[in-house]
N, C-alpha and C. Protein backbone atom coordinates (compact mmCIF):
# COMPACT_ATOMS: atom_id res chain seq x y z
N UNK A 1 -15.12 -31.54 -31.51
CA UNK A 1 -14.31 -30.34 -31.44
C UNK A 1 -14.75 -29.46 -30.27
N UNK A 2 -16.17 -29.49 -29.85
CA UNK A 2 -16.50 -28.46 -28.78
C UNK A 2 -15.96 -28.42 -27.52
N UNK A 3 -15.71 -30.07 -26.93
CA UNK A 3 -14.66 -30.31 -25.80
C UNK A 3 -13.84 -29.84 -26.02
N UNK A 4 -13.02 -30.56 -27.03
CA UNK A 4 -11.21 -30.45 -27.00
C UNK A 4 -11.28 -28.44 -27.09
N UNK A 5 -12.04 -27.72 -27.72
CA UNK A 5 -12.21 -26.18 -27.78
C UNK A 5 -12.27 -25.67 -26.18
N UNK A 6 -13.04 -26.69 -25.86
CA UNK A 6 -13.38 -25.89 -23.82
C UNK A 6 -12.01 -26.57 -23.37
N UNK A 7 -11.88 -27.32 -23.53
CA UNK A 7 -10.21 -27.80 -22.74
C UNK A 7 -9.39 -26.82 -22.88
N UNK A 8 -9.32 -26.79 -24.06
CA UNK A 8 -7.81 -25.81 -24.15
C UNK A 8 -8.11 -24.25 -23.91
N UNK A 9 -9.42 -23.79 -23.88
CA UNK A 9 -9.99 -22.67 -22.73
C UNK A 9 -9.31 -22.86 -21.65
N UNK A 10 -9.65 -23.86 -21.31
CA UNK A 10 -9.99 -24.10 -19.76
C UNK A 10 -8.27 -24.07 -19.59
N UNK A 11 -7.47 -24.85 -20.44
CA UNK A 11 -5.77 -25.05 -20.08
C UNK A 11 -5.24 -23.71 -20.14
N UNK A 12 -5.87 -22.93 -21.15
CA UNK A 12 -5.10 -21.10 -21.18
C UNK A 12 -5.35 -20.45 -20.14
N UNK A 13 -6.88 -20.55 -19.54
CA UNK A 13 -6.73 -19.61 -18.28
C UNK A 13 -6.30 -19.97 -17.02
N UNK A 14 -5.88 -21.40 -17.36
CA UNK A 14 -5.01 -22.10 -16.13
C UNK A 14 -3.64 -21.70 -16.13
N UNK A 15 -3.14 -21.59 -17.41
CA UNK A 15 -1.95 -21.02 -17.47
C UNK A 15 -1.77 -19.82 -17.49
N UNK A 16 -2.83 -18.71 -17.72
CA UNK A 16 -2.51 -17.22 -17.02
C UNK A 16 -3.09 -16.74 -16.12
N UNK A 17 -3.36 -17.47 -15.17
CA UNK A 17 -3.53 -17.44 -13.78
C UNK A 17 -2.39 -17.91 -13.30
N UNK A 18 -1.72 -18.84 -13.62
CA UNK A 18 -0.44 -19.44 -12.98
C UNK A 18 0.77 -18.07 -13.32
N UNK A 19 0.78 -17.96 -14.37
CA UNK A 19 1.43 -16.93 -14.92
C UNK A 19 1.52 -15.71 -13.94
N UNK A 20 -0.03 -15.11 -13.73
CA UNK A 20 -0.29 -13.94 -12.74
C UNK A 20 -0.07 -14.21 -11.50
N UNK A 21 0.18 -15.37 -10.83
CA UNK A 21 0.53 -15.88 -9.58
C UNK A 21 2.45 -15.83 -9.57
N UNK A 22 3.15 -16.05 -10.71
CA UNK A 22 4.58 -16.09 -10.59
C UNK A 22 4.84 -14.26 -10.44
N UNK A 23 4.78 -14.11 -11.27
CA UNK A 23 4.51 -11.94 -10.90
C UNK A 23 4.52 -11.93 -9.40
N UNK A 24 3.27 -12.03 -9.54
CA UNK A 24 2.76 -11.57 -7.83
C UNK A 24 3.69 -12.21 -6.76
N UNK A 25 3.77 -13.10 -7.24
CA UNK A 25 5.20 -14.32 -6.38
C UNK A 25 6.68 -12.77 -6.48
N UNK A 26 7.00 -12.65 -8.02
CA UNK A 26 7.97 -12.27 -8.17
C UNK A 26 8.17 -11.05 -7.62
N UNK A 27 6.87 -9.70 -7.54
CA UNK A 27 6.97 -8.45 -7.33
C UNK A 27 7.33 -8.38 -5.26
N UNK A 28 6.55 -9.63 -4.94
CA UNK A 28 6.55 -9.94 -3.39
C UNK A 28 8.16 -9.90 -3.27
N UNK A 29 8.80 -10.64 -3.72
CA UNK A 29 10.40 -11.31 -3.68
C UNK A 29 11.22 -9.74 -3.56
N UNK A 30 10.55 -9.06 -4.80
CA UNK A 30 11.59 -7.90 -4.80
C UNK A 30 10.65 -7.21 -5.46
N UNK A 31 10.10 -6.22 -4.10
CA UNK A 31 9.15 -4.72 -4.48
C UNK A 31 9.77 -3.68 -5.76
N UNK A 32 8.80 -3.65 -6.98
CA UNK A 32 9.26 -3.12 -7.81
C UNK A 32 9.47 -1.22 -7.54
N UNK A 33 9.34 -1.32 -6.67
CA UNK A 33 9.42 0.28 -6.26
C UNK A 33 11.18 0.30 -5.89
N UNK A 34 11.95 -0.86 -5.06
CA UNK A 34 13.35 -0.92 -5.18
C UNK A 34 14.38 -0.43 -6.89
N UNK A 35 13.80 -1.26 -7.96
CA UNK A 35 13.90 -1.02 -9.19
C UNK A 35 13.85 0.11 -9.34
N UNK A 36 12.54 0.20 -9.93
CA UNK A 36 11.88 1.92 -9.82
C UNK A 36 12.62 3.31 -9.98
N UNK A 37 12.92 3.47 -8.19
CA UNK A 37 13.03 4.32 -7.32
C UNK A 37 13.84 3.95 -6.53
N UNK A 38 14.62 3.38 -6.13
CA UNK A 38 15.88 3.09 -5.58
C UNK A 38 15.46 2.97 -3.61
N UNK A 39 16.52 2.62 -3.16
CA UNK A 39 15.87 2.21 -1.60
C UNK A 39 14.97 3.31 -0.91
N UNK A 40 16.31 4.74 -0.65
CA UNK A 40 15.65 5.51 -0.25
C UNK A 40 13.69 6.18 -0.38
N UNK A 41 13.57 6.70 -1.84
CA UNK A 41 12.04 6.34 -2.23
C UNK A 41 11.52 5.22 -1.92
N UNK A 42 11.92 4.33 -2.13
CA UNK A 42 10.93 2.50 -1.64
C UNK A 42 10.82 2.72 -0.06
N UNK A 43 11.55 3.50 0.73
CA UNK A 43 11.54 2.85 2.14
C UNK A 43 10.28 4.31 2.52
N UNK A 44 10.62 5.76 1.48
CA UNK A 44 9.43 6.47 2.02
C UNK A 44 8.03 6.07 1.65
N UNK A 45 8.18 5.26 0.21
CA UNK A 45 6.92 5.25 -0.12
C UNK A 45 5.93 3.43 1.23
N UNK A 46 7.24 3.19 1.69
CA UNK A 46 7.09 2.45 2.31
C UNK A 46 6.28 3.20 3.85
N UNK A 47 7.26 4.10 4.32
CA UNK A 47 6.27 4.81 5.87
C UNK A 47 5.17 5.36 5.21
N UNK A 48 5.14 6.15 3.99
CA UNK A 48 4.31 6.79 3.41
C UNK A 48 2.54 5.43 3.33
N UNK A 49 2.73 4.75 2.93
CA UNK A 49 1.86 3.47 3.02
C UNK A 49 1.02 3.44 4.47
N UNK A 50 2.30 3.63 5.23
CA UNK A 50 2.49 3.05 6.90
C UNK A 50 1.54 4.12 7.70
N UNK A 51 1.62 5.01 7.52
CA UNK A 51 1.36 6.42 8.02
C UNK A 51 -0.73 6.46 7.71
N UNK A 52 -0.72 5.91 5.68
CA UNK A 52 -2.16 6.10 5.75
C UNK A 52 -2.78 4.65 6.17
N UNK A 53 -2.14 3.69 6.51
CA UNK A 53 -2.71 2.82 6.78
C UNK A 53 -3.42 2.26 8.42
N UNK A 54 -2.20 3.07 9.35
CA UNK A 54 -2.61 3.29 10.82
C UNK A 54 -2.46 4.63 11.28
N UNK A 55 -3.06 4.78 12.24
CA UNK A 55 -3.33 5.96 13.36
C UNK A 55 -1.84 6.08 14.31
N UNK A 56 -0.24 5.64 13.50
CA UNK A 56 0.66 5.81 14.52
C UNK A 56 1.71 7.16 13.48
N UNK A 57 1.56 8.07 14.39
CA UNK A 57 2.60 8.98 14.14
C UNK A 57 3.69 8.52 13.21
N UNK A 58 4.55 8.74 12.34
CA UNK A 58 5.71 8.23 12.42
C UNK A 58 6.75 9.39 11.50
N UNK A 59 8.24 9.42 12.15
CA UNK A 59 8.87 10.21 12.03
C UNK A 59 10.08 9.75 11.13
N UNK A 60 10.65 9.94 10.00
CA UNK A 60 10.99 9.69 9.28
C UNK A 60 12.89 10.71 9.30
N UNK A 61 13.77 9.46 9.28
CA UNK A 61 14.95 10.17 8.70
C UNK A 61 15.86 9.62 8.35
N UNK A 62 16.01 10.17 6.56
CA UNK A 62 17.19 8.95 5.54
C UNK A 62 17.92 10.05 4.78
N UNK A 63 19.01 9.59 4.73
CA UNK A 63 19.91 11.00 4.03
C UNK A 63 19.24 10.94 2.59
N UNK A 64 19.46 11.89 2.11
CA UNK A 64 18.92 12.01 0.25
C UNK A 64 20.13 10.99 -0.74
N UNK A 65 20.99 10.91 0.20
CA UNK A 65 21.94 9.87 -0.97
C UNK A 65 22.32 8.62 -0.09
N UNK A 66 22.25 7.72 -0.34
CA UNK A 66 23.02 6.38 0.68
C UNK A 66 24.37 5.96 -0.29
N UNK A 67 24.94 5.22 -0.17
CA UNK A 67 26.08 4.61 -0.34
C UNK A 67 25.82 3.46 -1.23
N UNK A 68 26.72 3.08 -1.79
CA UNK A 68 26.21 2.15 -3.12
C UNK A 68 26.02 1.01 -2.77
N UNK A 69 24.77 0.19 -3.10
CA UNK A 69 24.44 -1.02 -1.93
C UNK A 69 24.13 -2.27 -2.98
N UNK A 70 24.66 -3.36 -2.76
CA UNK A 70 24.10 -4.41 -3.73
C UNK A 70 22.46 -4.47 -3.73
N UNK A 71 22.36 -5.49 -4.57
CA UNK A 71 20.46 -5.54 -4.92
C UNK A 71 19.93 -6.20 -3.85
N UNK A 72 20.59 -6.81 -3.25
CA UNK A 72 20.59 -8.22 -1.95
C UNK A 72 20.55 -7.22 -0.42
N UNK A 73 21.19 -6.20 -0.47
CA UNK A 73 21.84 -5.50 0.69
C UNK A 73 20.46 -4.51 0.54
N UNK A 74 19.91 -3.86 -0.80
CA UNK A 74 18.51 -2.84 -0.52
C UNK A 74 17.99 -4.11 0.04
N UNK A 75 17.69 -5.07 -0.75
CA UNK A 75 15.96 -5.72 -0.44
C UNK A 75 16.25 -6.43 0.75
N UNK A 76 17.31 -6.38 1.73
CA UNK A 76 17.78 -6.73 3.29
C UNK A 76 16.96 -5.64 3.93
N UNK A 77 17.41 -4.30 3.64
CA UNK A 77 17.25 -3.08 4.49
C UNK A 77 15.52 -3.09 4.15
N UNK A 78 15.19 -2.97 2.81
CA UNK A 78 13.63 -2.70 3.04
C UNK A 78 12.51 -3.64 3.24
N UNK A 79 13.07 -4.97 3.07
CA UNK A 79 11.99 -6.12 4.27
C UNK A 79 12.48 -6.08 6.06
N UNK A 80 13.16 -5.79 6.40
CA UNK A 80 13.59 -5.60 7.41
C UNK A 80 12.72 -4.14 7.84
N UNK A 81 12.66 -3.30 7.28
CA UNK A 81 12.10 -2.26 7.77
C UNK A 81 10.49 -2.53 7.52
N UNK A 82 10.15 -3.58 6.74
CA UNK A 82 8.86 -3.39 6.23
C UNK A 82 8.17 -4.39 7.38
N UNK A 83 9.05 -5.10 7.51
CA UNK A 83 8.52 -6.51 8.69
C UNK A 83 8.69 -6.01 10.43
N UNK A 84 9.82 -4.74 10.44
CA UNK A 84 9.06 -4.24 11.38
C UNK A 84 8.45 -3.44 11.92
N UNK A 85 7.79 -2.49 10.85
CA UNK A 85 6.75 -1.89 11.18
C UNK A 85 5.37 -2.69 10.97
N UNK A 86 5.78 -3.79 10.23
CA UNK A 86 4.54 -4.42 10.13
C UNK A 86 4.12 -4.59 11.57
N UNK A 87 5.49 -4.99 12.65
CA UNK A 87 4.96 -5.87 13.85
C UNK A 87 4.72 -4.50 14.67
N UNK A 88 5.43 -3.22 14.62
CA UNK A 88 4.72 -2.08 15.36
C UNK A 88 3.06 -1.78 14.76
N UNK A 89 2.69 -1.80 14.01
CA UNK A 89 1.19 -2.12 13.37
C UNK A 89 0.30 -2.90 14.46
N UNK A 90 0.79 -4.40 14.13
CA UNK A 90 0.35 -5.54 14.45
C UNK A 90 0.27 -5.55 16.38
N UNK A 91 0.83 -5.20 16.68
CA UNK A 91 1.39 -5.87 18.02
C UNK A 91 2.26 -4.72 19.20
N UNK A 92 2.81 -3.13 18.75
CA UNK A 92 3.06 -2.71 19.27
C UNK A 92 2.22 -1.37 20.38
N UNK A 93 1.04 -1.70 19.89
CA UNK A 93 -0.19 -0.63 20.49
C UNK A 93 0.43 1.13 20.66
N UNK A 94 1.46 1.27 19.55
CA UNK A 94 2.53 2.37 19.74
C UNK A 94 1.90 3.74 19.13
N UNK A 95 1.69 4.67 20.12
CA UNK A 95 0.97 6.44 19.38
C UNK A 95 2.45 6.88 18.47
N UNK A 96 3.86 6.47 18.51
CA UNK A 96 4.56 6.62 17.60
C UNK A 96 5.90 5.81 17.14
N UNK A 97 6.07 5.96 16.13
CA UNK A 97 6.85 5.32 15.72
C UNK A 97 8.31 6.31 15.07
N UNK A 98 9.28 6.01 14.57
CA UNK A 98 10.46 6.22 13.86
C UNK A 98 11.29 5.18 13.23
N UNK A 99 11.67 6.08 11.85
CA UNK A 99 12.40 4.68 11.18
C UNK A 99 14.00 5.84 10.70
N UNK A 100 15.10 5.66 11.08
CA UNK A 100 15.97 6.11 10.74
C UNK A 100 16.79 5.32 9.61
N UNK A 101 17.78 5.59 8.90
CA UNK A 101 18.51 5.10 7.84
C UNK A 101 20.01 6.34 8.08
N UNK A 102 21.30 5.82 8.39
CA UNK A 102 22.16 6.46 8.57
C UNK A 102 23.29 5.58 8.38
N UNK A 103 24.45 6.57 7.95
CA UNK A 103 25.50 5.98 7.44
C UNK A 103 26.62 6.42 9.17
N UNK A 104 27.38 5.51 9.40
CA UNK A 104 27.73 5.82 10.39
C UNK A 104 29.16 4.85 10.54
N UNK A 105 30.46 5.48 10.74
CA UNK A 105 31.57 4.57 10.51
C UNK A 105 31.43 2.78 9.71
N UNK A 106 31.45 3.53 8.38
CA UNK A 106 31.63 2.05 7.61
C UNK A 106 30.31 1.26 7.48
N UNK A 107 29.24 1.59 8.50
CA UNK A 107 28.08 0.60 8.27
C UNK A 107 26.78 1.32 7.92
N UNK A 108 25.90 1.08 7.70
CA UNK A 108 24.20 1.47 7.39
C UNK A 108 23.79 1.17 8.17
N UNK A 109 23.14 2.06 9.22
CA UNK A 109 22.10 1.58 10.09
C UNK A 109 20.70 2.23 9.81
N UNK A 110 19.81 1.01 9.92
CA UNK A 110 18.69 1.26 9.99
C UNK A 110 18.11 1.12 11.32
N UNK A 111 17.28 1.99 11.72
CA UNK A 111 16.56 1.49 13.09
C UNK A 111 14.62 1.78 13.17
N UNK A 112 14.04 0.89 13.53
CA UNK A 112 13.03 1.06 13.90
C UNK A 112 12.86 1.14 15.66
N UNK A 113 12.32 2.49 15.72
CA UNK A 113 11.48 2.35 17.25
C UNK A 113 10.29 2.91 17.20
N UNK A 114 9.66 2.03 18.32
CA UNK A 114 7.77 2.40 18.68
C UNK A 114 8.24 2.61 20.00
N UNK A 115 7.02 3.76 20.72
CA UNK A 115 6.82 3.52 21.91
C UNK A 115 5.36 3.07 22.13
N UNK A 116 5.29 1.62 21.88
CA UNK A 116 4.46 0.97 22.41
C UNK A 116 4.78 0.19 23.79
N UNK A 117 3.51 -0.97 23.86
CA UNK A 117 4.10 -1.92 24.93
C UNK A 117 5.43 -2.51 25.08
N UNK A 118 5.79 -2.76 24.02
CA UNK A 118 6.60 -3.40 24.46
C UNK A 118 6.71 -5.48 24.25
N UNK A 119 7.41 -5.69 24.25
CA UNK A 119 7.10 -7.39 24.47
C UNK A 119 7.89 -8.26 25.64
N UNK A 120 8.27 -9.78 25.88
CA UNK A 120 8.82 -10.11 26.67
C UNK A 120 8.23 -11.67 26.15
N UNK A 121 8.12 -12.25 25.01
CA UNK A 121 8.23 -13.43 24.41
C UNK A 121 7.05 -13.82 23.83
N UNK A 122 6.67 -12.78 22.69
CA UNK A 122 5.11 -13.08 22.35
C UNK A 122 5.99 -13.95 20.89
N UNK A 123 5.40 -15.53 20.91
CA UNK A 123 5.80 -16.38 19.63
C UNK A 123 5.27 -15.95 18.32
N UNK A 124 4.59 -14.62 17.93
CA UNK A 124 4.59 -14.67 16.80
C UNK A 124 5.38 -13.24 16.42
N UNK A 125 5.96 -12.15 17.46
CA UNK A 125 7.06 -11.49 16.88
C UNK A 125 8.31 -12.33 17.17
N UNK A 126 8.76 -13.26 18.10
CA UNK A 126 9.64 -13.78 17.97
C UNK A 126 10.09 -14.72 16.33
N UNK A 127 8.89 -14.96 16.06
CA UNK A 127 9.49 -15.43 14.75
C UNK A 127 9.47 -14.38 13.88
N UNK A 128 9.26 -13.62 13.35
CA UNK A 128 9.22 -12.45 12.48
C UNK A 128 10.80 -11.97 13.14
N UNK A 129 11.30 -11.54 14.13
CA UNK A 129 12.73 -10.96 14.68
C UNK A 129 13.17 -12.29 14.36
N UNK A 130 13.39 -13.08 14.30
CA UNK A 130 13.87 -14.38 13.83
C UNK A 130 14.36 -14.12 12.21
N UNK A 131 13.20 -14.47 11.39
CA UNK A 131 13.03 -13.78 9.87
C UNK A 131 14.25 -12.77 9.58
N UNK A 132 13.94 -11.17 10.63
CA UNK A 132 14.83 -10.64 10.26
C UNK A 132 16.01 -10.29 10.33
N UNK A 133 16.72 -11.76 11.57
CA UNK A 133 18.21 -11.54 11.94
C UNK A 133 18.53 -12.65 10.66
N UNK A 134 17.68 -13.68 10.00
CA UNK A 134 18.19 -14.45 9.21
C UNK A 134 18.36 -13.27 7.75
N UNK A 135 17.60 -12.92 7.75
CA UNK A 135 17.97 -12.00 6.40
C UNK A 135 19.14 -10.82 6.57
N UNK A 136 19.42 -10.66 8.09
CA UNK A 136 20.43 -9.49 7.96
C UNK A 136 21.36 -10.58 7.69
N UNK A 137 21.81 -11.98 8.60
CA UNK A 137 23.06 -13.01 8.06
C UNK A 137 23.34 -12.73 6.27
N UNK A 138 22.44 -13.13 5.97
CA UNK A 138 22.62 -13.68 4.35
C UNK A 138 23.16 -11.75 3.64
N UNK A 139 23.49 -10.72 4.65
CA UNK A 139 24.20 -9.83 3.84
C UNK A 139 25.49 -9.12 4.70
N UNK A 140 25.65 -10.07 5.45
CA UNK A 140 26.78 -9.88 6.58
C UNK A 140 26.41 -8.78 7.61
N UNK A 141 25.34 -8.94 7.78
CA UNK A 141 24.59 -7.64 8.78
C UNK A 141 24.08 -8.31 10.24
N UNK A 142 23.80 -7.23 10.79
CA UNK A 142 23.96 -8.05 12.23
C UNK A 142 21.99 -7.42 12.73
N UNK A 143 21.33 -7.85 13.64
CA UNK A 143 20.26 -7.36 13.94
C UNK A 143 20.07 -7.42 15.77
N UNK A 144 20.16 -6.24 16.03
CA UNK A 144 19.44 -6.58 17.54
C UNK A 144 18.15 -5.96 17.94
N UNK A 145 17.54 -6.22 18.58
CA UNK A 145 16.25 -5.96 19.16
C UNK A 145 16.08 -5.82 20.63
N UNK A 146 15.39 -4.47 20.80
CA UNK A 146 16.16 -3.76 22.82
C UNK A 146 14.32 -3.72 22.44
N UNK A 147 13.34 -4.43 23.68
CA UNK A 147 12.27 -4.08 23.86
C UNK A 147 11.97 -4.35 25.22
N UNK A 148 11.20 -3.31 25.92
CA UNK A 148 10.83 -3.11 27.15
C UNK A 148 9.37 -3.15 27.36
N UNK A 149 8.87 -3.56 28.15
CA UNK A 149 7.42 -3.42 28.48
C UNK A 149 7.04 -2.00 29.17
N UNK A 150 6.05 -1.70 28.64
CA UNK A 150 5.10 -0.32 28.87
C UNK A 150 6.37 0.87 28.40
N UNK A 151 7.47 0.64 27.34
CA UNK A 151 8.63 1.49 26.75
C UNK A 151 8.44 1.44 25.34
N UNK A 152 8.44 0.34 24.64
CA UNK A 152 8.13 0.32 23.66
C UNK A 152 9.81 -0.63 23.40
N UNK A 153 9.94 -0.97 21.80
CA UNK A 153 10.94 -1.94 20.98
C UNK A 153 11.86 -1.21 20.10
N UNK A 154 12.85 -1.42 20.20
CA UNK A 154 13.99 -0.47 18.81
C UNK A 154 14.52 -2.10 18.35
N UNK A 155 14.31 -1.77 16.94
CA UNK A 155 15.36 -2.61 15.89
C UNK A 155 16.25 -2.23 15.35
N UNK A 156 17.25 -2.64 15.40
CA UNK A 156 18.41 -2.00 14.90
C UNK A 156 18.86 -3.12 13.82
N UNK A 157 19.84 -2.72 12.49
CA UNK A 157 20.17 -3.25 11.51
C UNK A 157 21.51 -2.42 11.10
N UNK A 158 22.63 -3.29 11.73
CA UNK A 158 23.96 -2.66 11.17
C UNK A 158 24.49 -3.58 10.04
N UNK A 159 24.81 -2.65 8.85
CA UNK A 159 25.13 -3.26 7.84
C UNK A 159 26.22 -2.91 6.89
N UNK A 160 27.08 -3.56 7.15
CA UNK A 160 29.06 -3.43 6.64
C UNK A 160 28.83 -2.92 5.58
N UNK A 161 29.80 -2.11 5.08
CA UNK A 161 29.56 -1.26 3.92
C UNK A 161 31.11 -1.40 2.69
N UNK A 162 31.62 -2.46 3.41
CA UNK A 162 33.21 -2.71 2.97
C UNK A 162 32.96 -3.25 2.28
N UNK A 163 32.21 -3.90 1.87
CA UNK A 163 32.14 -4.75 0.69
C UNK A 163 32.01 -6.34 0.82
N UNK A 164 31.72 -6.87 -0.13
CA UNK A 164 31.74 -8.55 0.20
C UNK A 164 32.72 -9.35 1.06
């Protein structure tokens, strides 16, 4: 009995570790602060994060109400904003940043700009701007990216508001 007793130890905390790994899987997929607190809060508590985590200025502006957005269309807008400030963090050497959120004939735009360096084909923001023109597709949204050397990068995220 003392084996078969350590086995099935050993099988339970295999299975709530696996367990605590699908969560953590799941909360990654879709930040429970979207739930929560709805985009607007998720995207401040998002610069809010951003702000104590680096030494870059950043200037913040989202109306107090947005427009009614599927669950697919927030968690577009706030990995998109989260992936690129990650890369102004990572890679833009920028004293400031801005993240706007505006409603503007029919679409949502979001925009990130740094005035950092700048880029001109570094392969690991090219795949991340990659990442996030594939995630604007999958909500009929479009993504461009204007970056200049020694100017700094704007992302832009226009996103149809007409409906499916």
């Amino acid at each position: 009995m003392g084996r078969a007793h350590e086995d099935f130890v050993e099988a339970r905390e295999a299975t709530r570790q696996s367990i605590e790994a699908v969560r953590r899987i799941v909360t990654d997929l879709r930040p429970e602060a979207l739930d929560d607190l709805g985009l607007t809060a998720a995207l401040v508590a998002l610069t809010r994060s951003f702000s104590h985590q680096t030494d870059i200025e950043l200037q913040r502006r989202m109306p107090a109400e947005l427009p009614r957005l599927s669950p697919e269309q927030e968690l577009v807008v706030y990995r998109i904003a989260q992936e690129a400030l990650t890369n102004v963090a990572r890679h833009a050497r920028a004293q400031h940043a801005k993240l706007a959120l505006e409603q503007v004939d029919g679409e949502l735009l979001l925009t990130v700009r740094d005035d950092g360096e700048g880029f001109g084909g570094s392969p690991t923001v090219e795949s991340g701007i990659r990442g996030m023109r594939e995630r604007a597709l999958l909500v009929r949204g479009m993504l461009s990216v204007q970056s200049t050397r020694g100017v700094g990068t704007d992302v832009c995220l226009k996103l149809p508001l007409d409906g499916p």
